[in-house]
C-alpha atoms as a PDB file:
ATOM      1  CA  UNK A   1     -47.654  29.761 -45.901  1.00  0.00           C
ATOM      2  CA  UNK A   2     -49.855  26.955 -47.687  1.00  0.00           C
ATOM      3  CA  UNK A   3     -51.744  25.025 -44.854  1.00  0.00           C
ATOM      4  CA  UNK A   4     -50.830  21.593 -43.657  1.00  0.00           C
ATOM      5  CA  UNK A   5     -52.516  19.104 -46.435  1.00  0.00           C
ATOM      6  CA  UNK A   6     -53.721  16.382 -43.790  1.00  0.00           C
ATOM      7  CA  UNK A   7     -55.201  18.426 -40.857  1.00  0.00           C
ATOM      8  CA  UNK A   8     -57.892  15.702 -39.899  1.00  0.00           C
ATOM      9  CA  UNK A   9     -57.830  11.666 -40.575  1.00  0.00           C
ATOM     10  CA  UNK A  10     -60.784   9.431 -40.001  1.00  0.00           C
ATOM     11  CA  UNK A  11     -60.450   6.015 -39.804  1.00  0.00           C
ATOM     12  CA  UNK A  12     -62.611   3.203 -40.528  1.00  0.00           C
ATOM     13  CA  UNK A  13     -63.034   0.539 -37.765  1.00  0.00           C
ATOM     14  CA  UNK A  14     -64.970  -2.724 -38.147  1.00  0.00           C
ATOM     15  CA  UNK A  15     -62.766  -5.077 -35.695  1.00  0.00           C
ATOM     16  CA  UNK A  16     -60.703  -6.680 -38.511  1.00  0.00           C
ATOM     17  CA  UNK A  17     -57.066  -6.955 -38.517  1.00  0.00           C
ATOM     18  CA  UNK A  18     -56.768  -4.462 -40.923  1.00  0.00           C
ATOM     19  CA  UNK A  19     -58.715  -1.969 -39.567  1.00  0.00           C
ATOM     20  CA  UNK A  20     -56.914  -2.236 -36.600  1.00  0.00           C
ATOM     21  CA  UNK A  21     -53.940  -1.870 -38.515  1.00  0.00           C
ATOM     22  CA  UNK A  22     -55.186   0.773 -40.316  1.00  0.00           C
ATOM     23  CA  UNK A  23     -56.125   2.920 -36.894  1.00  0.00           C
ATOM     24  CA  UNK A  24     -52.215   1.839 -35.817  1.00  0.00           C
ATOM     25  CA  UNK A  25     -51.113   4.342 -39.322  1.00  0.00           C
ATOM     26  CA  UNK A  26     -53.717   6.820 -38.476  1.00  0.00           C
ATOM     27  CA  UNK A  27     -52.126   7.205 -34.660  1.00  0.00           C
ATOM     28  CA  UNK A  28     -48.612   7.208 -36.045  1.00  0.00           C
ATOM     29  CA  UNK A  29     -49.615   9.948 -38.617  1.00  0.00           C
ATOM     30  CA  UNK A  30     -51.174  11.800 -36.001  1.00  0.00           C
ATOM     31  CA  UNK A  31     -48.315  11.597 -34.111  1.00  0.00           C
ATOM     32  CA  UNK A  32     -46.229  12.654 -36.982  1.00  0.00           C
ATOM     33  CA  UNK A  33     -48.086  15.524 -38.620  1.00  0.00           C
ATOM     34  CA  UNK A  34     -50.386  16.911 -35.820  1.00  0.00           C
ATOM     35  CA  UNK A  35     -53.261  15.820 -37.123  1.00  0.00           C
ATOM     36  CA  UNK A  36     -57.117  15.115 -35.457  1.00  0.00           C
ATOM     37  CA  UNK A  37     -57.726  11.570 -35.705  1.00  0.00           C
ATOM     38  CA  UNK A  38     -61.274   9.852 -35.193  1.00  0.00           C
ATOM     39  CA  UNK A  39     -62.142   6.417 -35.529  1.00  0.00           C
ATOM     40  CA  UNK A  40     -65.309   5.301 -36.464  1.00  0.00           C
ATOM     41  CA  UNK A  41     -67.659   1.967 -35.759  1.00  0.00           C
ATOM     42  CA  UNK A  42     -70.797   1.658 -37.691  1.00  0.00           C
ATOM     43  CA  UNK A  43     -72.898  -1.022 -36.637  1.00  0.00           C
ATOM     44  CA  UNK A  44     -74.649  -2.409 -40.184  1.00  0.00           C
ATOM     45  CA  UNK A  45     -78.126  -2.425 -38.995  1.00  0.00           C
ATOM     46  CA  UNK A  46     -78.751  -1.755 -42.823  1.00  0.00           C
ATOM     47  CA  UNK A  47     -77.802  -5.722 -43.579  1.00  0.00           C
ATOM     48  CA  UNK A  48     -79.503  -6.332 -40.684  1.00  0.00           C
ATOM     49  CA  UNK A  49     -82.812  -5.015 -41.777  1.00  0.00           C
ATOM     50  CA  UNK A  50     -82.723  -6.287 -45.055  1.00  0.00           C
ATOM     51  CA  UNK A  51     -81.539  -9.591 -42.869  1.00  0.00           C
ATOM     52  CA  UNK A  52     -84.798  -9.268 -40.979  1.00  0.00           C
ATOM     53  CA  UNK A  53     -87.455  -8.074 -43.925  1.00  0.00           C
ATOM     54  CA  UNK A  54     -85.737 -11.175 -45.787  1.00  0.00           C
ATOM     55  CA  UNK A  55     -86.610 -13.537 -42.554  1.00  0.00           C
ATOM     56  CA  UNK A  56     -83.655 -14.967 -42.193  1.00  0.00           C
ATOM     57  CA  UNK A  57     -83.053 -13.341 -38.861  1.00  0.00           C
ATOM     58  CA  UNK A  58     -86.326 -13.140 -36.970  1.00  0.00           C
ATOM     59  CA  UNK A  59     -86.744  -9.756 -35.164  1.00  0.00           C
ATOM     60  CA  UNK A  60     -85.329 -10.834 -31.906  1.00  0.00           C
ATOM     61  CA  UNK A  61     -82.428 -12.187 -33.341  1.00  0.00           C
ATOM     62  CA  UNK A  62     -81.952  -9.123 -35.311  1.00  0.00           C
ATOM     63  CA  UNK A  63     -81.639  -7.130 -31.769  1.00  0.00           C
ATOM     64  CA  UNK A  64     -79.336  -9.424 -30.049  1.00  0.00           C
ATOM     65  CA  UNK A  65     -76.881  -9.723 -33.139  1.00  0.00           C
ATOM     66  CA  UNK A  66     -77.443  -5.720 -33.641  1.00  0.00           C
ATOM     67  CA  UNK A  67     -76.623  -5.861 -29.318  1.00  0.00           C
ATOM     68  CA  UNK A  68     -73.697  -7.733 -29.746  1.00  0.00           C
ATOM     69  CA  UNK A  69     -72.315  -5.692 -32.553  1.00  0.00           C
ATOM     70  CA  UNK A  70     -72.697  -2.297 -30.854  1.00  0.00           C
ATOM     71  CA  UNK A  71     -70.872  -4.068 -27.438  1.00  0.00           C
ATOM     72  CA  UNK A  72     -67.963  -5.505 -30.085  1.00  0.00           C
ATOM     73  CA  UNK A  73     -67.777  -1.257 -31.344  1.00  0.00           C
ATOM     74  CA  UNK A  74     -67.302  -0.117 -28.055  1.00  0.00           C
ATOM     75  CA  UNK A  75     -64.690  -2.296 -27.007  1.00  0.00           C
ATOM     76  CA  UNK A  76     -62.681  -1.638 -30.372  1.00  0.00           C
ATOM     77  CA  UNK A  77     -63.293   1.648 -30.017  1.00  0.00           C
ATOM     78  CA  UNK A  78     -61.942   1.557 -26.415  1.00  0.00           C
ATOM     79  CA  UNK A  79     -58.946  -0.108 -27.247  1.00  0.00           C
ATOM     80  CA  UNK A  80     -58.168   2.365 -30.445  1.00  0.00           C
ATOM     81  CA  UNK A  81     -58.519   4.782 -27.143  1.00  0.00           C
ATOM     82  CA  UNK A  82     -55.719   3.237 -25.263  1.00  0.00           C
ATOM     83  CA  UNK A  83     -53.248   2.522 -28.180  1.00  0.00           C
ATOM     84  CA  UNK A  84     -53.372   6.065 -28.710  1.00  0.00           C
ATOM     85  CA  UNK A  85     -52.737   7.201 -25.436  1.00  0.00           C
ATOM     86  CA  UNK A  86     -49.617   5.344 -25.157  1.00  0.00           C
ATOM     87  CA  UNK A  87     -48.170   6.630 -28.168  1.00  0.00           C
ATOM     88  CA  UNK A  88     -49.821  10.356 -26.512  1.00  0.00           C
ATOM     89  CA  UNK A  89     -51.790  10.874 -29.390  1.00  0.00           C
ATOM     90  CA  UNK A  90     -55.761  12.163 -28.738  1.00  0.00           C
ATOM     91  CA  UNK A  91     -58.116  10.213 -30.561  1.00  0.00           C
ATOM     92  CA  UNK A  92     -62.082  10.542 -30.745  1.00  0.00           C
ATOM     93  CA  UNK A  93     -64.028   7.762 -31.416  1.00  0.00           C
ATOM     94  CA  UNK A  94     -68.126   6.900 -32.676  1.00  0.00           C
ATOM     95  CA  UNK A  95     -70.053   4.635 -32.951  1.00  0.00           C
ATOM     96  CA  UNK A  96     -72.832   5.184 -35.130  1.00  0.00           C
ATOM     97  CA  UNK A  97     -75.453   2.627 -37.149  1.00  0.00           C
ATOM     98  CA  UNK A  98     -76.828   2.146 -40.319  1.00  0.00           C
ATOM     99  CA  UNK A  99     -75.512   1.544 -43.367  1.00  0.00           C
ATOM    100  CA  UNK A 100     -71.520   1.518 -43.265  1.00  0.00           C
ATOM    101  CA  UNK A 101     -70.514   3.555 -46.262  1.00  0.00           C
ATOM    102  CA  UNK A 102     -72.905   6.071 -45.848  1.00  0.00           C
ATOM    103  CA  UNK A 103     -72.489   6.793 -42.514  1.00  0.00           C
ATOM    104  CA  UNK A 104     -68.616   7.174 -42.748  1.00  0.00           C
ATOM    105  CA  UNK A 105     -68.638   9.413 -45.327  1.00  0.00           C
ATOM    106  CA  UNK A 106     -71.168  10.962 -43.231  1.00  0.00           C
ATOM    107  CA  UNK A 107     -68.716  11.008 -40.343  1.00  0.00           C
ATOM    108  CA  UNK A 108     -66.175  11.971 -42.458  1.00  0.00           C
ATOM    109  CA  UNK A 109     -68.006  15.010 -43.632  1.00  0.00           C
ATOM    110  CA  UNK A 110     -68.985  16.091 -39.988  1.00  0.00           C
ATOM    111  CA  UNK A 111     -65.457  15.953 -38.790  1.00  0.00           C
ATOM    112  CA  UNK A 112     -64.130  18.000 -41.738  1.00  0.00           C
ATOM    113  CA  UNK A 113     -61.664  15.008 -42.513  1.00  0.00           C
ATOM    114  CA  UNK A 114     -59.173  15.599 -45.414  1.00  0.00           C
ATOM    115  CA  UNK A 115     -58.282  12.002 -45.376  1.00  0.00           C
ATOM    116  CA  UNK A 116     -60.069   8.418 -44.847  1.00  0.00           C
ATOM    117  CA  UNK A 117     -58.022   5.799 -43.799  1.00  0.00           C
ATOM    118  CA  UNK A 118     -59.329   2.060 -44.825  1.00  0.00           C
ATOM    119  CA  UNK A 119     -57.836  -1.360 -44.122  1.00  0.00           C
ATOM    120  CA  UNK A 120     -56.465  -3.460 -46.606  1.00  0.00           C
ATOM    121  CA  UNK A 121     -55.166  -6.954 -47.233  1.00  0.00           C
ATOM    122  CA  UNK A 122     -51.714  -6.506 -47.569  1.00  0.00           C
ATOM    123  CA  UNK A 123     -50.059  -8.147 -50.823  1.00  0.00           C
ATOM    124  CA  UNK A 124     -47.546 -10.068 -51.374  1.00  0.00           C
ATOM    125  CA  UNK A 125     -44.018  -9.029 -53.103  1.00  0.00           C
ATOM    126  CA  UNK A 126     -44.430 -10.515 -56.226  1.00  0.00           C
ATOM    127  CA  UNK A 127     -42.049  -7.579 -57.885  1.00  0.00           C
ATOM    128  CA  UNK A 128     -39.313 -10.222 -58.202  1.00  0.00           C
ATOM    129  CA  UNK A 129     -41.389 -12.530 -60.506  1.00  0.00           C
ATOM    130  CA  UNK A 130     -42.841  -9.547 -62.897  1.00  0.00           C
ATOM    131  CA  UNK A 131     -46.542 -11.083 -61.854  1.00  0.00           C
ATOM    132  CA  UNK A 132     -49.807  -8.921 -61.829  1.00  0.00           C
ATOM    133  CA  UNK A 133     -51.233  -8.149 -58.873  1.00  0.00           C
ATOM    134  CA  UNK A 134     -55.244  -7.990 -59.273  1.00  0.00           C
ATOM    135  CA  UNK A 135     -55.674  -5.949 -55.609  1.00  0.00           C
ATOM    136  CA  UNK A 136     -59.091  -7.125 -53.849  1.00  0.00           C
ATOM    137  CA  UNK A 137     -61.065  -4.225 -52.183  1.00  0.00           C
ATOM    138  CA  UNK A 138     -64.446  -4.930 -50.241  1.00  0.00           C
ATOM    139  CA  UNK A 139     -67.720  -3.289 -51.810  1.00  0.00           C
ATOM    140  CA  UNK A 140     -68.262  -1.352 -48.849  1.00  0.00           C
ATOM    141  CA  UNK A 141     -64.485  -0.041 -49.333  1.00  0.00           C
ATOM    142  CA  UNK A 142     -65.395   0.363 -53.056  1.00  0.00           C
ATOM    143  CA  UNK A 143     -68.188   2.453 -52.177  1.00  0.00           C
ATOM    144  CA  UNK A 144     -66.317   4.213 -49.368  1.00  0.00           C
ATOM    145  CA  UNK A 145     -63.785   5.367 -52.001  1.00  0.00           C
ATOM    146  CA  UNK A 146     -66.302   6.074 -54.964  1.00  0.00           C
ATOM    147  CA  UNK A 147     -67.995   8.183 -52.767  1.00  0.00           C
ATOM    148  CA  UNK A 148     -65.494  10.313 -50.395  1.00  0.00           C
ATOM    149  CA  UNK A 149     -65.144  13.994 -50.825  1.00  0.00           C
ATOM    150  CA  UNK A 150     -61.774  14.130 -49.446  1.00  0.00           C
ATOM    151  CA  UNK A 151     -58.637  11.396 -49.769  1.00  0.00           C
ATOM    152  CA  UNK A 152     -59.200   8.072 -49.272  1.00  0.00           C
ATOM    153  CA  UNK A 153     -55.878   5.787 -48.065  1.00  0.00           C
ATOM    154  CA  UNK A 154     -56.238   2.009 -47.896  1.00  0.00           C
ATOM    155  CA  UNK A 155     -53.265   0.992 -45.398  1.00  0.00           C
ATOM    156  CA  UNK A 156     -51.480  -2.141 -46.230  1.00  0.00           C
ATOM    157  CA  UNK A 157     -48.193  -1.254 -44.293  1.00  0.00           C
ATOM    158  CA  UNK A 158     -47.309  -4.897 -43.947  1.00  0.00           C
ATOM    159  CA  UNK A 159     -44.724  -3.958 -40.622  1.00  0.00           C
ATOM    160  CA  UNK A 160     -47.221  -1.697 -38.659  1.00  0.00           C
ATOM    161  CA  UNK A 161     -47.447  -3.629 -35.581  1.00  0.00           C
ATOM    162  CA  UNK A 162     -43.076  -3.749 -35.129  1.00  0.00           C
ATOM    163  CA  UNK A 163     -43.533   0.242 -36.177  1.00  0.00           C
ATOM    164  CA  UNK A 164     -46.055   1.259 -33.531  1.00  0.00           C
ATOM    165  CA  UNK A 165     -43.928  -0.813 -30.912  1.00  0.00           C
ATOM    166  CA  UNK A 166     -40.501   1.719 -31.477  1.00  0.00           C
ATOM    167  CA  UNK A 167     -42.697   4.523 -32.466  1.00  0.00           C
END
């Protein structure tokens, strides 16, 4: 019997909408499939560095922005924590620092993940009109998905909220 093809999903968290939305998919396909799910916050003290070394942030403001950001990862990751335990779905969250990309693939790696989950702007139907869509992705999702050893899914489910309600 061939093995189950999505055994462990990690998903990217940076506060955003979409990555909010993104963690909503990754609790529903846990739910679904059986899968681990992990959801990570990486504090950028990378920018911040280069933020500091560049003086634009002085040292001390570097630490209390750094502070805040850490405090704003824990309460994501707290309430990624209670969405999935109403749906009854185990989740394990981080928080780690440095540089964002690095340390989720990082993450990724040391969880064993076959599958990253990123958030996405979702895009509008333009199907109807026959129009090109150019789609939009962050550098840090660019890099993220350059440099993954395992699947990479940007979620753009444009319902997720009304599908994690009935779910």
């Amino acid at each position: 019997m061939i093995k189950p093809l999505i055994q462990k999903v990690i998903v990217a968290v940076n506060g955003s909408e979409q990555s909010i939305h993104a963690a909503m998919y990754g609790i529903l396909l846990s739910k679904q499939y059986e899968c681990d799910l992990k959801a990570v916050y990486v504090v950028d003290t990378s920018t911040l560095k280069q933020l500091t070394m560049s003086r634009i942030f002085y040292e001390e403001e570097s630490r209390n922005y750094e502070k805040r950001l850490e405090d704003d990862g824990k309460r994501y990751l707290t309430y990624l924590e209670k969405l999935a335990a109403e749906k009854g779905v185990k989740i394990e969250t981080e928080l780690k620092k440095g540089a964002i990309w690095s340390e989720l693939i990082k993450a990724a790696e040391d969880f064993g993940a076959n599958m990253i989950l990123l958030g996405g702007k979702e895009q509008p139907n333009d199907t109807a009109q026959n129009t090109v869509r150019h789609d939009k992705i962050s550098a840090t999702n660019a890099e993220i998905i350059g440099s993954a050893s395992c699947n990479v899914l940007v979620v753009r489910q444009s319902n997720i909220e009304k599908i994690f309600k009935i779910a």
